[in-house]
Protein backbone atom coordinates (compact mmCIF):
# COMPACT_ATOMS: atom_id res chain seq x y z
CA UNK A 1 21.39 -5.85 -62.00
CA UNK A 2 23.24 -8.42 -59.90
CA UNK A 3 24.88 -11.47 -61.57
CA UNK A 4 24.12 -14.99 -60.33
CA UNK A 5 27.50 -15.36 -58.96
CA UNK A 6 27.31 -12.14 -57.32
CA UNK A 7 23.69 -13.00 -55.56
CA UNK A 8 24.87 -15.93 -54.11
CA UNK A 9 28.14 -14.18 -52.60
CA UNK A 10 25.54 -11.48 -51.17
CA UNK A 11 23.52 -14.41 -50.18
CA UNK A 12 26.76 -16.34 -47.91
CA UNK A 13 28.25 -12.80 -47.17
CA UNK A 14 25.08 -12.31 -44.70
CA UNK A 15 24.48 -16.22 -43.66
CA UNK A 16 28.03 -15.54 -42.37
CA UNK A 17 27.03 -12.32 -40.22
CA UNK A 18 24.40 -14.18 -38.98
CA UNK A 19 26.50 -16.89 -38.10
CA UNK A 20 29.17 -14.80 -36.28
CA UNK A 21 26.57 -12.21 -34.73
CA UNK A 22 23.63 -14.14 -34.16
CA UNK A 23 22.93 -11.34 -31.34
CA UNK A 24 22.58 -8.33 -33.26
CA UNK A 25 19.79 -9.33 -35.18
CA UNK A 26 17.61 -11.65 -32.72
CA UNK A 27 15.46 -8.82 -31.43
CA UNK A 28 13.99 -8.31 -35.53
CA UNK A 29 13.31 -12.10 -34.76
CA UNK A 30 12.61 -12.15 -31.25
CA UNK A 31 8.42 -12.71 -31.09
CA UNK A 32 6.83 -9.59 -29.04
CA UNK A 33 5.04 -11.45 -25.84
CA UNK A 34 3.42 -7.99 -24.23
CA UNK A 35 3.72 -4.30 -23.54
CA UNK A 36 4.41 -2.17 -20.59
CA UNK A 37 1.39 -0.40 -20.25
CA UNK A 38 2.75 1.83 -17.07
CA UNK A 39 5.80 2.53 -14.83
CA UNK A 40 6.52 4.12 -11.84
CA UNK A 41 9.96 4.56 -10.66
CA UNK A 42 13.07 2.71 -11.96
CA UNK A 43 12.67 -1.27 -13.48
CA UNK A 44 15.30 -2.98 -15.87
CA UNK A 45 14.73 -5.93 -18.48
CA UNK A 46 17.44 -8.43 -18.49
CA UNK A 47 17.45 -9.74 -22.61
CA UNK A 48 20.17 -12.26 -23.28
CA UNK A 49 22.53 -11.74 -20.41
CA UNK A 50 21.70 -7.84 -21.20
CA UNK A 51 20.25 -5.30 -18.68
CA UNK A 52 18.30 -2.42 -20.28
CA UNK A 53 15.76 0.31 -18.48
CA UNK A 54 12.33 -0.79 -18.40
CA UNK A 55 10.86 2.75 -20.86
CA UNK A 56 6.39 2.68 -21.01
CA UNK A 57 5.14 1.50 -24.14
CA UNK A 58 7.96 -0.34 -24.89
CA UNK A 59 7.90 -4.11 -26.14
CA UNK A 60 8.42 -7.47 -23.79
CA UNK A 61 9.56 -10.52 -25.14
CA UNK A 62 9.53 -14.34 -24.34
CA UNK A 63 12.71 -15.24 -22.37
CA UNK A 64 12.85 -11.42 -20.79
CA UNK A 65 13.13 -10.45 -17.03
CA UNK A 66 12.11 -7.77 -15.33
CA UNK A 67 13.25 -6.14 -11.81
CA UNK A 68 11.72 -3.17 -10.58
CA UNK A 69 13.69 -1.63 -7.42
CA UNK A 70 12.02 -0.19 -4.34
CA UNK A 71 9.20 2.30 -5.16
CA UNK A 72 8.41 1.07 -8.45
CA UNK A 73 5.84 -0.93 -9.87
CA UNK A 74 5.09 -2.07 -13.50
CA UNK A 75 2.21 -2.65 -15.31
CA UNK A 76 2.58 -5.35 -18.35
CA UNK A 77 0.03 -6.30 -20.79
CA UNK A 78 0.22 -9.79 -22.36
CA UNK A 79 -0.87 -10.84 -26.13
CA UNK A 80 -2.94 -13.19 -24.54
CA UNK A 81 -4.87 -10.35 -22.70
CA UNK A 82 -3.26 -11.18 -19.40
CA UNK A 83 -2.29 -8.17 -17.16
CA UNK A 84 0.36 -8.72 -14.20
CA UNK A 85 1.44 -5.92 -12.36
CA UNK A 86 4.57 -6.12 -9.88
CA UNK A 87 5.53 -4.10 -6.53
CA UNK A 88 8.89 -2.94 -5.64
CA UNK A 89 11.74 -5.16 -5.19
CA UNK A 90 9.98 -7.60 -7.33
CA UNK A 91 11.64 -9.70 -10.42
CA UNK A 92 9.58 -12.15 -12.83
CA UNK A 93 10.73 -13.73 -15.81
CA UNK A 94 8.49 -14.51 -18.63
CA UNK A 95 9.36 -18.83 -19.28
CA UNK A 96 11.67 -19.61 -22.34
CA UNK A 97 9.19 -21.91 -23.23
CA UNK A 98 5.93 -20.68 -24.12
CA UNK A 99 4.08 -23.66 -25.17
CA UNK A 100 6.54 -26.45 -23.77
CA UNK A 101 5.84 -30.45 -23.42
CA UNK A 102 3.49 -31.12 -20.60
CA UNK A 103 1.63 -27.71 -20.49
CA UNK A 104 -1.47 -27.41 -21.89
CA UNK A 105 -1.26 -25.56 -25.52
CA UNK A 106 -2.43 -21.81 -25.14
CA UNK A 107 -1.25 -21.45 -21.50
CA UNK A 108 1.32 -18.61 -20.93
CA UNK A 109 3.89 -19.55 -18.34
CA UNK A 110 6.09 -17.30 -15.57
CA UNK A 111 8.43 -17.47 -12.99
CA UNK A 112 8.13 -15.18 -9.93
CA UNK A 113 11.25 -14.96 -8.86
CA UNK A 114 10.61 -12.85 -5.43
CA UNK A 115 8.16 -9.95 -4.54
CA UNK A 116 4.83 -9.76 -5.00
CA UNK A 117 2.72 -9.58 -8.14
CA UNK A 118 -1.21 -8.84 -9.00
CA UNK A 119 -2.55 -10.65 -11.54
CA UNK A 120 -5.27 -10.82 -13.92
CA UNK A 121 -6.03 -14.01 -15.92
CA UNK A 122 -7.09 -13.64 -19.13
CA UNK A 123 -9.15 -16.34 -20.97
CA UNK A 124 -6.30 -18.61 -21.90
CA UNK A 125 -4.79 -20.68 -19.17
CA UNK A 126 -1.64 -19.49 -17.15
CA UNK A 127 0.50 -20.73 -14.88
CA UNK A 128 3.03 -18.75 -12.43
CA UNK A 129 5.81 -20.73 -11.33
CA UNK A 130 7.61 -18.84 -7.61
CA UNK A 131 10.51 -21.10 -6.15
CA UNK A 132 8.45 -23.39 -3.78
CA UNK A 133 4.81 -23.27 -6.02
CA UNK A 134 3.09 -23.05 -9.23
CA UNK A 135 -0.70 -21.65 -9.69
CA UNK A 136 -2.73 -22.44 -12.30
CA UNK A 137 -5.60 -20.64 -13.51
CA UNK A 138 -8.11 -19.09 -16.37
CA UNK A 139 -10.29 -15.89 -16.25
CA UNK A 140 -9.45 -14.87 -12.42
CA UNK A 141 -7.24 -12.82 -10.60
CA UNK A 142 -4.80 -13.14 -7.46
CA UNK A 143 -2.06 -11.68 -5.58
CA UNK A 144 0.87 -13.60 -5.21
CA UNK A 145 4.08 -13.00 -3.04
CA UNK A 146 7.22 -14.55 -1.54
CA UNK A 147 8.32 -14.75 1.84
CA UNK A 148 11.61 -16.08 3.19
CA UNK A 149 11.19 -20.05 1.90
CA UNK A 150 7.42 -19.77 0.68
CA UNK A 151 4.60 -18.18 -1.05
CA UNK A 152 1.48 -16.99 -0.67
CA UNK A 153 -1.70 -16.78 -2.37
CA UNK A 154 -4.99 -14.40 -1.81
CA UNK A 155 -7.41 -15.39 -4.68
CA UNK A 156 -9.48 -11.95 -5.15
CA UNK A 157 -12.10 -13.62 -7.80
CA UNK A 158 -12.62 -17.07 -9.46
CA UNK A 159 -10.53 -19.87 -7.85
CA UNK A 160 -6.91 -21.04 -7.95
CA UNK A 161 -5.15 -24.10 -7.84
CA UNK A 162 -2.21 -24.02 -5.87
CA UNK A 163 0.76 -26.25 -5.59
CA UNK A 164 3.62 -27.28 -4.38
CA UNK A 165 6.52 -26.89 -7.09
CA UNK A 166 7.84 -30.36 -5.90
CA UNK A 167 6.34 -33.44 -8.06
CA UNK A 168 6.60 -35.56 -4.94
CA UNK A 169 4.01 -33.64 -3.00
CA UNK A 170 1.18 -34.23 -5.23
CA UNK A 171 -1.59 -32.36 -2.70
CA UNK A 172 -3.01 -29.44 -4.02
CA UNK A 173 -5.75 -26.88 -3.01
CA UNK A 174 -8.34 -24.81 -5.21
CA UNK A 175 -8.26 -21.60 -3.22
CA UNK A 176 -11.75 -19.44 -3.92
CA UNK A 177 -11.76 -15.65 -3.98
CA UNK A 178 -11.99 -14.16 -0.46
CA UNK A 179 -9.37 -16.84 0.35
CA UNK A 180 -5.70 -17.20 1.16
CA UNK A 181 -3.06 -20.26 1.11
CA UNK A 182 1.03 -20.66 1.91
CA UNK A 183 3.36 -23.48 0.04
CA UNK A 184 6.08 -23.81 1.85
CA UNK A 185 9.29 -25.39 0.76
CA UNK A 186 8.81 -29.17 0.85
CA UNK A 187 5.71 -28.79 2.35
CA UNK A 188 1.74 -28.98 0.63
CA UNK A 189 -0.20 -25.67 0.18
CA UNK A 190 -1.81 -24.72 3.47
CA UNK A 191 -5.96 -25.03 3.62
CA UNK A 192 -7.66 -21.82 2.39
CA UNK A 193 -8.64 -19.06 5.17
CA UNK A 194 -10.26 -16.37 4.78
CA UNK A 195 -7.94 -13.03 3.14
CA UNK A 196 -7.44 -10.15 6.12
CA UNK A 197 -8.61 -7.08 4.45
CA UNK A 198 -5.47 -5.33 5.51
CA UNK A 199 -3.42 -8.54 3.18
CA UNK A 200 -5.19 -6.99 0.21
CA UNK A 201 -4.64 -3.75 1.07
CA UNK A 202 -1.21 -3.93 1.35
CA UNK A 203 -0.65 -5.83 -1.68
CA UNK A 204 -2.80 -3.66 -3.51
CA UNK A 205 -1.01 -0.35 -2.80
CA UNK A 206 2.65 -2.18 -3.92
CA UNK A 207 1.23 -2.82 -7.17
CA UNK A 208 -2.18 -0.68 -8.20
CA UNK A 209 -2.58 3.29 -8.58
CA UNK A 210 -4.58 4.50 -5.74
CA UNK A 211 -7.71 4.92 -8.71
CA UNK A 212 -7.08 1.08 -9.91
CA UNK A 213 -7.51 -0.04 -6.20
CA UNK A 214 -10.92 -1.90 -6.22
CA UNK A 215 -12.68 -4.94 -4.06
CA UNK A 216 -12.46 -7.61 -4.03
CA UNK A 217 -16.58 -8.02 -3.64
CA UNK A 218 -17.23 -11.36 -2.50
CA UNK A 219 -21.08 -11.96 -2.92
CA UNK A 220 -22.58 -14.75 -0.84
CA UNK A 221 -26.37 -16.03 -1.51
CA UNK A 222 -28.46 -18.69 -0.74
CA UNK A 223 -30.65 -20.75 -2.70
CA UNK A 224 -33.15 -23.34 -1.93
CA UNK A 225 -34.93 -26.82 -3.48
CA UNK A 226 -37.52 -29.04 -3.51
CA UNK A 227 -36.82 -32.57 -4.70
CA UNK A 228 -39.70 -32.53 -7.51
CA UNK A 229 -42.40 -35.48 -7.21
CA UNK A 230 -41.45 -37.11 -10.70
CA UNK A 231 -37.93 -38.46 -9.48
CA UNK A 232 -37.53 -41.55 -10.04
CA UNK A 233 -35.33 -42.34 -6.40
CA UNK A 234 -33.55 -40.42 -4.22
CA UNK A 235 -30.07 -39.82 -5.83
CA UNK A 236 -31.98 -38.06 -8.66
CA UNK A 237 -34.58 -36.34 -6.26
CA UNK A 238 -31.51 -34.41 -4.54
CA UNK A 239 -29.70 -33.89 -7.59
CA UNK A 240 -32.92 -32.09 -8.95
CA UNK A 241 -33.31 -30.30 -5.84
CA UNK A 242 -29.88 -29.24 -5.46
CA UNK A 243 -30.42 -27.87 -9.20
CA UNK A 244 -33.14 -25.74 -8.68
CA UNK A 245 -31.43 -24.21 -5.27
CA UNK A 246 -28.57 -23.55 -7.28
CA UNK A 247 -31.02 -21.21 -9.54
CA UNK A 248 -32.69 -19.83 -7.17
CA UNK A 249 -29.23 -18.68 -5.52
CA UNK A 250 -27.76 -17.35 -8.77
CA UNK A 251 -30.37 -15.26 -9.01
CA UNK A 252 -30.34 -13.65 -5.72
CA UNK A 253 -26.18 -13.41 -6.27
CA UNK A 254 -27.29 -11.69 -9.70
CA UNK A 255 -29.74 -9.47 -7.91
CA UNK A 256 -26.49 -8.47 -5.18
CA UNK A 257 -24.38 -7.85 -7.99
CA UNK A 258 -26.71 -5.55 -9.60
CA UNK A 259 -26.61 -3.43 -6.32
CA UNK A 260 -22.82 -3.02 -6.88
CA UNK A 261 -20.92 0.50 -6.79
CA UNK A 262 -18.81 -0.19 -9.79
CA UNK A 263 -17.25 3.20 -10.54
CA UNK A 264 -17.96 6.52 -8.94
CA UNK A 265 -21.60 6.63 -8.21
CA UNK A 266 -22.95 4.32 -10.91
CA UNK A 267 -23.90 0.37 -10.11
CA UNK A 268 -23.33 -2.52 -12.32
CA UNK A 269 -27.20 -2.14 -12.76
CA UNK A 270 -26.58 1.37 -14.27
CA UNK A 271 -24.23 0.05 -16.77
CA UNK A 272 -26.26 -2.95 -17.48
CA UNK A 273 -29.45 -0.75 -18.61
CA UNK A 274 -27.29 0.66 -21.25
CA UNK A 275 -26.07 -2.13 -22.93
CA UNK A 276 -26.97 -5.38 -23.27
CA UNK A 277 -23.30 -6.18 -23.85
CA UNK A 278 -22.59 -5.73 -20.45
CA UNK A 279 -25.64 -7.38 -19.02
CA UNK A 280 -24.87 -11.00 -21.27
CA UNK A 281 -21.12 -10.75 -19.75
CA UNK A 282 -22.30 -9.82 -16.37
CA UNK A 283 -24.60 -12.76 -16.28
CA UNK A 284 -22.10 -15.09 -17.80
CA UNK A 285 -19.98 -13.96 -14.89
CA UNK A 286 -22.29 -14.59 -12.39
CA UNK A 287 -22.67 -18.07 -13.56
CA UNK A 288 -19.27 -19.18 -12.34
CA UNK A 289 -20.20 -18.85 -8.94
CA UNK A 290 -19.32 -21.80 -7.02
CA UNK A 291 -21.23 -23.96 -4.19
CA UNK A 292 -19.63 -22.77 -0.43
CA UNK A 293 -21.76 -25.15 1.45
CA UNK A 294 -24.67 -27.15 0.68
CA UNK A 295 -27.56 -28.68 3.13
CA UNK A 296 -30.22 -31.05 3.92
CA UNK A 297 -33.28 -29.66 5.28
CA UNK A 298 -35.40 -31.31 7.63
CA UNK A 299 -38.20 -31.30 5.63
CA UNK A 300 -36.37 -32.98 2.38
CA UNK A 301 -35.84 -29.37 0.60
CA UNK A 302 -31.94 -28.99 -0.03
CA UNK A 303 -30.26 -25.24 0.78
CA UNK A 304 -26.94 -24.34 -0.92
CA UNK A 305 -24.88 -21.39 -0.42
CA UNK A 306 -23.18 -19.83 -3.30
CA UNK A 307 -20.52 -17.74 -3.67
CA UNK A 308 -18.28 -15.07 -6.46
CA UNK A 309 -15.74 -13.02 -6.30
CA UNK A 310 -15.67 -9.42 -7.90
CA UNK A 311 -11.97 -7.84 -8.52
CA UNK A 312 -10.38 -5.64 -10.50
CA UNK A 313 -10.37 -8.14 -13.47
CA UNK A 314 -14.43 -8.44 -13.42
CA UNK A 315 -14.27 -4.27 -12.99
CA UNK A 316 -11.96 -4.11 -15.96
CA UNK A 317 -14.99 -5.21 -18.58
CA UNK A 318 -16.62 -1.55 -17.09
CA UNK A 319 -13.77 0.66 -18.01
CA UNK A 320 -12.46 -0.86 -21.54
């Protein structure tokens, strides 16, 4: 057995390795962030001023970047169940500050550094930071690309807030699914349009396998109320009525949804009759639709239009 005396000279002899080599032991240290779940084509990770090739089912960590080169795309999953997925000629880095003052704890943050990336939100918060904007979001998913000195945004379900990167320009927009937005340097995110169908496409085929390439569905329904005779005065007679439109377009958006082609031949109804697992989440997801547009009638009834977005992050529940 070891002596005292010769413990503690084992014990310095490594705090001095350490000391002089910090480098070749930070990976055993380094905390694993995600995991490339797919690769086509050549990428790189650049690790502490390091450039390695980007291998499948290899480890991520915080602080890494990665560069895929033209035909390439890679697929990363995140511990916090986040999946981006970036084109060709793309780089993102992954922030050196996970959980830093001023963002929210739990929220994952990146930098887009040019290219285009596909993302899909899991249910912590995360932010993507490109040179000229930052989005923030929870439990959607978006495309999100760089051109010359801005960056766009097509939201493909849920909705988006989009920025400006400059603290001075304190407008910002929530984009919806089905829409689309620029920031442009020094400038406030443009107002939401509608997303060509050809944007998507394009975006899609940089970054998806031709079988992940889904949607978006956006599902528009109307709903209509009657202000009830118990109100008490008018602010709470349309608030009651705009309630009850609100249920009655939910469940014609549920009803939509149902009809759904989901995967192959089957419908989201097909896969809700088997389980009521799926049914609770797709109701829960249906929930989160949003109010489009909401009217007076001229009768007194109120009619609201509600709308969701299905992408590849609502089909991803169907295929775990």
């Amino acid at each position: 057995m070891l002596s005292i005396r010769a413990k503690k000279i084992t014990i310095l002899f490594f705090c001095a390795v350490l000391l002089l080599f910090p480098s070749k032991f930070s990976f055993s240290i380094e905390k694993e962030v995600g995991n490339v779940k797919d690769l086509k084509g050549n990428a790189d990770i650049l690790r502490k001023e390091k450039k390695y090739g980007l291998r499948k089912n290899k480890p991520v960590f915080k602080t890494d970047t990665v560069k895929t080169y033209e035909k390439s795309r890679v697929k990363i999953l995140f511990i916090d169940d986040s999946l981006i997925m970036i084109g060709e000629n793309s780089s993102f880095s992954i922030s050196e500050h996970f959980n830093r003052p001023g963002i929210k704890s739990g929220t994952s943050v990146f930098n887009l550094i040019n290219g285009v990336m596909n993302v899909i939100v899991g249910k912590k918060g995360l932010e993507i930071h490109s040179p000229n904007s930052i989005t923030a979001a929870r439990g959607t998913s978006y495309l999100l690309w760089t051109e010359k000195n801005k960056t766009g945004l097509a939201v493909t379900e849920g909705r988006v807030e989009f920025k400006n990167s400059n603290k001075t320009i304190s407008d910002k927009k929530l984009v919806p699914a089905g829409r689309m937005s620029y920031v442009e340097q020094g400038k406030p995110p443009t107002t939401p349009v509608f997303t060509p169908p050809e944007t998507v496409k394009v975006m899609y085929e940089n970054t998806l396998e031709e079988k992940e390439r889904w949607g978006p569905v956006i599902l528009r329904a109307k709903g209509s109320g009657v202000p009830p005779p118990s109100a008490v005065n008018p602010a709470q007679a349309r608030l009651m009525a705009i309630r009850a439109a609100k249920t009655d377009a939910l469940r014609n958006l549920l009803e939509q949804a149902y009809g759904v082609t989901i995967l192959s031949d089957s419908t989201i109804e097909d896969f809700a009759t088997k389980t009521d697992f799926i049914k609770a989440r797709v109701n829960s997801y249906i929930k989160g639709a949003w109010v489009a547009e909401e009217r007076k009638m001229s009768d007194g009834s109120y009619e609201v239009d509600m709308e969701i977005g299905l992408g590849i992050g609502f089909r991803r529940m169907f295929l775990e």
